[in-house]
Protein backbone atom coordinates (compact mmCIF):
# COMPACT_ATOMS: atom_id res chain seq x y z
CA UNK A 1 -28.45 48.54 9.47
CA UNK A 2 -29.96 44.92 9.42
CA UNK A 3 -32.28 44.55 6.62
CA UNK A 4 -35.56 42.74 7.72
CA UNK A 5 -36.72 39.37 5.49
CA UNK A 6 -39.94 38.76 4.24
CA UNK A 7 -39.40 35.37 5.73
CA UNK A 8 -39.23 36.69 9.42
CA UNK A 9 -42.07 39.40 8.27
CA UNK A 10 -44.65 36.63 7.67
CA UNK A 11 -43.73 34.53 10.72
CA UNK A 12 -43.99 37.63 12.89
CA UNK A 13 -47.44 38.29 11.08
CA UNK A 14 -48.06 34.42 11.17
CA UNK A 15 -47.41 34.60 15.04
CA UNK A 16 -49.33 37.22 16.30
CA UNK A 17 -52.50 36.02 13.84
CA UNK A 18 -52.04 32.71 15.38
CA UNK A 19 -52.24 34.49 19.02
CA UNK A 20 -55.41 36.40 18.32
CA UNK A 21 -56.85 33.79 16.83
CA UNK A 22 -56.23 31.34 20.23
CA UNK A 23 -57.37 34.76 22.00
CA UNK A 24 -60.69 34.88 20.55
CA UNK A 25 -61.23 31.33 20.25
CA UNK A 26 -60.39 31.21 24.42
CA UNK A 27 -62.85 34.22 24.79
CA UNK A 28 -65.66 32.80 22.97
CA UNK A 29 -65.22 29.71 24.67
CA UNK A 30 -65.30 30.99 28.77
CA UNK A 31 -68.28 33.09 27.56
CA UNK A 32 -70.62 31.20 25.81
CA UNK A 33 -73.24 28.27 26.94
CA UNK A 34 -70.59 26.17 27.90
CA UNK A 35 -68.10 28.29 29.77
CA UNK A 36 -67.84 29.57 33.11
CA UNK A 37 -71.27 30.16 33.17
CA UNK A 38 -72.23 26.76 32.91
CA UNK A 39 -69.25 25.77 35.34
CA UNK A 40 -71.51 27.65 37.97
CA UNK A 41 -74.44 26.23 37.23
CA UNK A 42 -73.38 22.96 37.43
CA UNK A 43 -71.73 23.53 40.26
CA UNK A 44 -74.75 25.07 42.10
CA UNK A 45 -76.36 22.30 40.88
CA UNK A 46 -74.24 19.55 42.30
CA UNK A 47 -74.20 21.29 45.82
CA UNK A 48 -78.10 21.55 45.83
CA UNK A 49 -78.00 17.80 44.89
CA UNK A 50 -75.49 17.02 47.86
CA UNK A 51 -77.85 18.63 50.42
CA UNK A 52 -80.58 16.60 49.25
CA UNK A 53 -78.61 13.72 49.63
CA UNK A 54 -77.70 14.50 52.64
CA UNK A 55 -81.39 15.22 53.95
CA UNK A 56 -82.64 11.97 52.84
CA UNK A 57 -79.51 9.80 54.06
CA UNK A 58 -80.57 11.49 57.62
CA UNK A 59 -84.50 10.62 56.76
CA UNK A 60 -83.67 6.90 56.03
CA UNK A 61 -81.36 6.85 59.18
CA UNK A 62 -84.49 8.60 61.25
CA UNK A 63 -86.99 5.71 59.60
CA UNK A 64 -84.65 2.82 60.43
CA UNK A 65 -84.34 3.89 64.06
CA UNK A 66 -88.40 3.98 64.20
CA UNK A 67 -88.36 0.64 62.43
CA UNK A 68 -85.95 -1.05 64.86
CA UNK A 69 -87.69 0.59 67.80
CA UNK A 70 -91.37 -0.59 66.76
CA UNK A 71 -89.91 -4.33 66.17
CA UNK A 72 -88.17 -3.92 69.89
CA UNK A 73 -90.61 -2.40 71.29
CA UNK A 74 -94.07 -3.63 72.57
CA UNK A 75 -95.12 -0.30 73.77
CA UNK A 76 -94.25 1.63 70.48
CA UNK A 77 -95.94 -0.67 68.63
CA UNK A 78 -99.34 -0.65 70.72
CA UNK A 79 -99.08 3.05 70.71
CA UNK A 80 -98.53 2.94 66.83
CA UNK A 81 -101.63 0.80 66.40
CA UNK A 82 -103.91 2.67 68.80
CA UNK A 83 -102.80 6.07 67.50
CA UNK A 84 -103.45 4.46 63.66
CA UNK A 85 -106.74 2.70 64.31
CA UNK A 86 -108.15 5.40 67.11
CA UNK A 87 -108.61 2.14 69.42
CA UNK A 88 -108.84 2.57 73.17
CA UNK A 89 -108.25 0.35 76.41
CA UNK A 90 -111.15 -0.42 78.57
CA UNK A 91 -112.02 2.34 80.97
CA UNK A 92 -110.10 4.88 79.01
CA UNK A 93 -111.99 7.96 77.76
CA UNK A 94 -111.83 10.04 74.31
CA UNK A 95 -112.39 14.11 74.36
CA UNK A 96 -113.25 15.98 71.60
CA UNK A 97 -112.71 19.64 72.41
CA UNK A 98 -114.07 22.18 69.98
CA UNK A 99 -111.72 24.51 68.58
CA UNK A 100 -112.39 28.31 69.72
CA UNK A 101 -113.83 30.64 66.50
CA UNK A 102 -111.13 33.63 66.17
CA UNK A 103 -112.16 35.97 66.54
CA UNK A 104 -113.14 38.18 63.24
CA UNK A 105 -111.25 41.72 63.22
């Protein structure tokens, strides 16, 4: 029979300590605050932030067109102004119609 050293005992030992040490440290690490869980949240963070982005790059497109039409445009702008400043031509009329009470159930 082959007789075991302490040497190769204590490495063995050493090893596997080593292991569950690396083990634990790993486990504690994917699990705590800054782990996996915080992976998500970051992530579900950065694709809330992308759809923002992408509403207001579609906003500032939608303003720039309106800008570029009301410098083109006489007729957008007149409408503009008499829509801002409730102005109308000569001759034209203004209706208020009251709104209908609902009914109460």
């Amino acid at each position: 029979m082959r007789k075991v050293s302490r040497n190769g005992t204590f490495r063995t030992l050493g090893l596997l300590a080593g292991l569950a040490l690396l083990g634990v440290y790993t486990l504690v690490t994917l699990r705590g605050p800054h782990g996996v869980a915080a992976l998500e949240s970051k992530r579900e963070e950065i694709r809330i932030l992308q759809e923002r982005n992408a509403d207001l790059k579609l906003e500032i497109e939608e303003r720039t067109d309106r800008n570029r039409r009301l410098r083109e445009s006489p007729e957008e702008q007149e409408l503009e102004i008499r829509e801002r400043l409730n102005l109308l031509r000569k001759g034209e009329k203004y209706f208020v119609v009251p709104e209908t009470p609902k009914p109460k159930p």
